[in-house]
PDB file of N, CA and C in Angstrom:
ATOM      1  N   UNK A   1       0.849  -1.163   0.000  1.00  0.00           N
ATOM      2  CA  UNK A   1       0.000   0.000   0.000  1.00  0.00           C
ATOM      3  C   UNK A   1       0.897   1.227   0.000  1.00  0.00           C
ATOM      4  N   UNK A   2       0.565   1.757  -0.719  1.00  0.00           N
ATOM      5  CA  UNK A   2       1.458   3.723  -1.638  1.00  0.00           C
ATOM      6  C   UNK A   2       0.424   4.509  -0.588  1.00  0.00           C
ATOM      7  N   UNK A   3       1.177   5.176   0.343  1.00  0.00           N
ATOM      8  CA  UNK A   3       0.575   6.349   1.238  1.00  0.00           C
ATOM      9  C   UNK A   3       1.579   7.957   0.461  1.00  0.00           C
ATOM     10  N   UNK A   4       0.659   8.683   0.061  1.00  0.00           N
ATOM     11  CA  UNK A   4       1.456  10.441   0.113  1.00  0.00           C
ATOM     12  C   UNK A   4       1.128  11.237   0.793  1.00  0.00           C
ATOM     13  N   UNK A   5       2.088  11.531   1.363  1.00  0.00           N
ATOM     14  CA  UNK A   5       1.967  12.452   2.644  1.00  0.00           C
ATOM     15  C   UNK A   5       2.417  13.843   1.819  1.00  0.00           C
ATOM     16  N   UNK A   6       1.038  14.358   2.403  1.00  0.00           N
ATOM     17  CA  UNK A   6       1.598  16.368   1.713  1.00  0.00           C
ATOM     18  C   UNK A   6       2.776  17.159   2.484  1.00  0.00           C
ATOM     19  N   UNK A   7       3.392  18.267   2.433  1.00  0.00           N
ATOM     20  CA  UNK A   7       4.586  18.367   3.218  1.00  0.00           C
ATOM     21  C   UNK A   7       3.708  19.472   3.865  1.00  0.00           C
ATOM     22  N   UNK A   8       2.815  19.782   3.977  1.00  0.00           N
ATOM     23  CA  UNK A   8       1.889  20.564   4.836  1.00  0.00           C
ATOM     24  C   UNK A   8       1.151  20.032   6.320  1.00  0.00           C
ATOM     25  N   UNK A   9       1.269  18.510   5.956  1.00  0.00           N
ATOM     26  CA  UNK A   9       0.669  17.657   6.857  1.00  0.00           C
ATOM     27  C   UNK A   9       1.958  17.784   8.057  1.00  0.00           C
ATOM     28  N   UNK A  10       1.543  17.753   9.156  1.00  0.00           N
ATOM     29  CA  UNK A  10       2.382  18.194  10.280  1.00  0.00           C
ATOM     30  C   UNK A  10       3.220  16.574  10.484  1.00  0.00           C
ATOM     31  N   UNK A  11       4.049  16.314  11.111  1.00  0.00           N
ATOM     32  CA  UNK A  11       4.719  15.454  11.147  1.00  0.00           C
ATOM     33  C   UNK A  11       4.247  14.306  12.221  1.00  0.00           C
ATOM     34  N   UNK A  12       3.581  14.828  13.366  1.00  0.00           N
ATOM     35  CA  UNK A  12       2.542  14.525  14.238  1.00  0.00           C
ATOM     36  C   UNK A  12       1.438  13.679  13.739  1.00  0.00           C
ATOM     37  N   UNK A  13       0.297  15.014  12.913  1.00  0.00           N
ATOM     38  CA  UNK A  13      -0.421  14.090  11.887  1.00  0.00           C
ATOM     39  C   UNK A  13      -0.026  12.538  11.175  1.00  0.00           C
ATOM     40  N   UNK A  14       1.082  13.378  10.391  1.00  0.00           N
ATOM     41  CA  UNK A  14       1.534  11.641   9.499  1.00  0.00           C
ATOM     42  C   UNK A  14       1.911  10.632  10.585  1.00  0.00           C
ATOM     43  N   UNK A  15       2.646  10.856  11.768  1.00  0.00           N
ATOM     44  CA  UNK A  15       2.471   9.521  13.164  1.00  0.00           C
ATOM     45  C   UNK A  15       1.479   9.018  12.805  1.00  0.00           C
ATOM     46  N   UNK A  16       0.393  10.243  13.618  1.00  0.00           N
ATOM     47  CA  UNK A  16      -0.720   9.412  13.500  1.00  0.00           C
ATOM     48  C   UNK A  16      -1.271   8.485  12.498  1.00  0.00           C
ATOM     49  N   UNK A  17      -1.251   8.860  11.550  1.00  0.00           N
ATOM     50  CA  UNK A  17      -2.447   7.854   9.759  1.00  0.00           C
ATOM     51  C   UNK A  17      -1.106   7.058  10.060  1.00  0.00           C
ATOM     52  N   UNK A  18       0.006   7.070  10.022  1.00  0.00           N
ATOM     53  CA  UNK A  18       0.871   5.612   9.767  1.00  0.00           C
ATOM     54  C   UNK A  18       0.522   4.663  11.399  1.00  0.00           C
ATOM     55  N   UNK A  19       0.097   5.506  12.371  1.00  0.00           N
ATOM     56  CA  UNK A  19      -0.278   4.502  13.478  1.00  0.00           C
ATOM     57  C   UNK A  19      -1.159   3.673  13.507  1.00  0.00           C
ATOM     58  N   UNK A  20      -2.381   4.235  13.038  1.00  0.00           N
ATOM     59  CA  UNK A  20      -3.907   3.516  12.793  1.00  0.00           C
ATOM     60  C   UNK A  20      -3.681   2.817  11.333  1.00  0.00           C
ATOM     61  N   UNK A  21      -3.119   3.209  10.645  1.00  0.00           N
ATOM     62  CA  UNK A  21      -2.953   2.098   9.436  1.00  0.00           C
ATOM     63  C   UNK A  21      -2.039   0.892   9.781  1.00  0.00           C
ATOM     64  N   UNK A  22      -1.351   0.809  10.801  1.00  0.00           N
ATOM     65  CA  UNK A  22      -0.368  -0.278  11.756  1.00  0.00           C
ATOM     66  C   UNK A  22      -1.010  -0.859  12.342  1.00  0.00           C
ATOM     67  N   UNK A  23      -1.840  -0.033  13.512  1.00  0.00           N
ATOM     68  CA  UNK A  23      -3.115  -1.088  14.370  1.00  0.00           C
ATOM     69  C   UNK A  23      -4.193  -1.346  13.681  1.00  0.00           C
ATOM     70  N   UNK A  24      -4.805  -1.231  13.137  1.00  0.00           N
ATOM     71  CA  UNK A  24      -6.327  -1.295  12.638  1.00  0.00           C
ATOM     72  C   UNK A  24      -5.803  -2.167  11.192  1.00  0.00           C
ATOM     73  N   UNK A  25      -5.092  -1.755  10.280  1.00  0.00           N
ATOM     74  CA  UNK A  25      -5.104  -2.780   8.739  1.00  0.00           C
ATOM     75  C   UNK A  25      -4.027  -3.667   9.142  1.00  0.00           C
ATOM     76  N   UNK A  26      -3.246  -4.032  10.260  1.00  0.00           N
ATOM     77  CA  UNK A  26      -2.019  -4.769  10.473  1.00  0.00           C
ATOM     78  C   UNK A  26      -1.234  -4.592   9.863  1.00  0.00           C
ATOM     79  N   UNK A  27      -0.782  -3.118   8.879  1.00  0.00           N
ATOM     80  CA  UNK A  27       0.512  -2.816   7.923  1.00  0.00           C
ATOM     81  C   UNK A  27       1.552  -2.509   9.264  1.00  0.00           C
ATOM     82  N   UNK A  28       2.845  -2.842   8.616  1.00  0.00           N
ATOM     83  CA  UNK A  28       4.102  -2.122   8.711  1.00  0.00           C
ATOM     84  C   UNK A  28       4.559  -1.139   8.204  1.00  0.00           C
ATOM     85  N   UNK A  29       5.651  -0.592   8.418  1.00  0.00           N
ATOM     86  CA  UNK A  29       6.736   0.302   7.568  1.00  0.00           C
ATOM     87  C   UNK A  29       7.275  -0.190   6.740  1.00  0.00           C
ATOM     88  N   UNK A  30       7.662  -0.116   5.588  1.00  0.00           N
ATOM     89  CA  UNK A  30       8.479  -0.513   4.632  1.00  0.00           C
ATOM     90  C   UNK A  30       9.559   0.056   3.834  1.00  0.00           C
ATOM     91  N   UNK A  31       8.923   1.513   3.645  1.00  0.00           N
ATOM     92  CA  UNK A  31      10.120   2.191   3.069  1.00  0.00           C
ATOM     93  C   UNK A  31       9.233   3.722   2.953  1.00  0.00           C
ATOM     94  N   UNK A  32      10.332   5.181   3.345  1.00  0.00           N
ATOM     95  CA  UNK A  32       9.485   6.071   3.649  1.00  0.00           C
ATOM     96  C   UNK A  32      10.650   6.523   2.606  1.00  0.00           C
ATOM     97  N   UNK A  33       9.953   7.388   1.294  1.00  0.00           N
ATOM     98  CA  UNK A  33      11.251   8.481   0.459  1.00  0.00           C
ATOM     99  C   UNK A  33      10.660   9.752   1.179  1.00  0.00           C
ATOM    100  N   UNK A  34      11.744  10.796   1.214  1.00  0.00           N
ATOM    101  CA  UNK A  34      11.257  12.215   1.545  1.00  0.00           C
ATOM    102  C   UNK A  34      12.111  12.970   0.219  1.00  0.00           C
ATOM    103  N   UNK A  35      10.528  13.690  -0.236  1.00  0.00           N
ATOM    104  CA  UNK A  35      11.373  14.496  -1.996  1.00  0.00           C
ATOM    105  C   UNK A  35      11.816  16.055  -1.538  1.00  0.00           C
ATOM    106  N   UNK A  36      12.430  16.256  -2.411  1.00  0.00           N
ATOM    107  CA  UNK A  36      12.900  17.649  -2.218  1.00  0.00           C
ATOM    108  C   UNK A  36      12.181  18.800  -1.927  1.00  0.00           C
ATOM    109  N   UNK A  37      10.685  18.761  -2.141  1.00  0.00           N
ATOM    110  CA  UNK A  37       9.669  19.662  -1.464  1.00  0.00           C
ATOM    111  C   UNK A  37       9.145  19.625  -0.590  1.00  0.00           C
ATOM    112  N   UNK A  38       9.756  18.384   0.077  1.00  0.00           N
ATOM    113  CA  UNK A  38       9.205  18.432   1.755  1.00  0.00           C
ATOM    114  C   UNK A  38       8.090  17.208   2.021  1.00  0.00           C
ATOM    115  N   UNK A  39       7.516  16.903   0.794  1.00  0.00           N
ATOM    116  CA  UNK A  39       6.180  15.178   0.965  1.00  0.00           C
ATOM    117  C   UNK A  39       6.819  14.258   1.089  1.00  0.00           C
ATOM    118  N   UNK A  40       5.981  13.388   1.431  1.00  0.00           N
ATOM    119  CA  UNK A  40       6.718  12.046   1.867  1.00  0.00           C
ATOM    120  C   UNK A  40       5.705  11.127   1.043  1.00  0.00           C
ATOM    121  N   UNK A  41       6.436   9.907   0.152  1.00  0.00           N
ATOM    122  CA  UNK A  41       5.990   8.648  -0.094  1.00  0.00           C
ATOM    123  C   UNK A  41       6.151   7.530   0.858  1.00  0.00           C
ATOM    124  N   UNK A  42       5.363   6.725   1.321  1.00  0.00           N
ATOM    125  CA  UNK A  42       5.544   6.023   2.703  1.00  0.00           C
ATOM    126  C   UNK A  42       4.847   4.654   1.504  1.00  0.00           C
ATOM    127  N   UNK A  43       5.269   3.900   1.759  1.00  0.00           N
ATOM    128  CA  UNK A  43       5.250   2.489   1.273  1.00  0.00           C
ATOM    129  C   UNK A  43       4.701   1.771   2.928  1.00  0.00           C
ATOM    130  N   UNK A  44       3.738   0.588   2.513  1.00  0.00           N
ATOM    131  CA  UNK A  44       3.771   0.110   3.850  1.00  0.00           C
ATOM    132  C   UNK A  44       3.667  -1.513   3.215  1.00  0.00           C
ATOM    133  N   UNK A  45       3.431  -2.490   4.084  1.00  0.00           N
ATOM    134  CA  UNK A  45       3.285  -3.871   3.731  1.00  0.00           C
ATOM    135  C   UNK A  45       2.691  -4.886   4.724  1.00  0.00           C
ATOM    136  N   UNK A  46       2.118  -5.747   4.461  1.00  0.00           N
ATOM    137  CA  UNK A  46       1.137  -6.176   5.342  1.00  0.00           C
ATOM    138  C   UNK A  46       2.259  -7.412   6.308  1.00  0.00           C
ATOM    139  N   UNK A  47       1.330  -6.791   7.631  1.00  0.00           N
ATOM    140  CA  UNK A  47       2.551  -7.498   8.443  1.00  0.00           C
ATOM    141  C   UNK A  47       2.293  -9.271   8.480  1.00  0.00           C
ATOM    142  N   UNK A  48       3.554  -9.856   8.775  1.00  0.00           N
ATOM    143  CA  UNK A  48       4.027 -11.003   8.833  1.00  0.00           C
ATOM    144  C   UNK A  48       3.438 -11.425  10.204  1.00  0.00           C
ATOM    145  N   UNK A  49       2.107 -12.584  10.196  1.00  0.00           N
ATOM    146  CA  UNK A  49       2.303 -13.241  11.440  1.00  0.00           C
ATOM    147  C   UNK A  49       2.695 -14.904  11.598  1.00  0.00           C
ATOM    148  N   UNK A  50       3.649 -14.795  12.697  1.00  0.00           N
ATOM    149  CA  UNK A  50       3.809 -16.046  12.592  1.00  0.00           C
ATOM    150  C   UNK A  50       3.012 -16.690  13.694  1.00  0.00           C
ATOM    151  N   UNK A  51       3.040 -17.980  13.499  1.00  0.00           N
ATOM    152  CA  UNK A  51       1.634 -18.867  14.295  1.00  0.00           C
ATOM    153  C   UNK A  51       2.343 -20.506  14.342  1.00  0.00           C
ATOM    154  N   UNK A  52       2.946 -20.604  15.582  1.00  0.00           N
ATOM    155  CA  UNK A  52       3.129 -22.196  15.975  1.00  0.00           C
ATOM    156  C   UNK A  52       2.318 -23.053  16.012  1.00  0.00           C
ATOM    157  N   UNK A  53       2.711 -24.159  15.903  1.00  0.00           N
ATOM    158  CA  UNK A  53       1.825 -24.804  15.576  1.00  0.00           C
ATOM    159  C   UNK A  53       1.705 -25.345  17.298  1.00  0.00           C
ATOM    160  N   UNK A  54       0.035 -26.125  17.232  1.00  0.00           N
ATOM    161  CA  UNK A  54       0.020 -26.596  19.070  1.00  0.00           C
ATOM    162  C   UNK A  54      -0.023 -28.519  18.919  1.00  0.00           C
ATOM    163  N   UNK A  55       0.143 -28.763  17.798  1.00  0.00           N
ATOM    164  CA  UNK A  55       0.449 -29.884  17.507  1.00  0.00           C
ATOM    165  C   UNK A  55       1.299 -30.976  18.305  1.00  0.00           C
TER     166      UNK A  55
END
């Protein structure tokens, strides 16, 4: 999932939407570019669970 962050959006703000997109859709971080005008492309990826078996 491709998140763009405006460079107007406070840095606080973007915490936040990358927090609730972490708890609530189970994404991670993956890779954040920051462009020369100040936005941010934030890449995220769906997190890895692992699950033993009770076998």
């Amino acid at each position: 999932m491709d998140i763009f962050i405006p460079r107007d959006l406070s840095r606080e703000a973007a915490r936040q939407l990358l927090t609730e997109h972490a708890e609530y859709g189970k994404w991670e971080l993956s890779r954040v570019r920051l462009h020369p005008d100040g936005s941010r492309h934030v890449r995220l990826r769906r997190k890895v669970m692992r699950v033993r078996s009770t076998l």
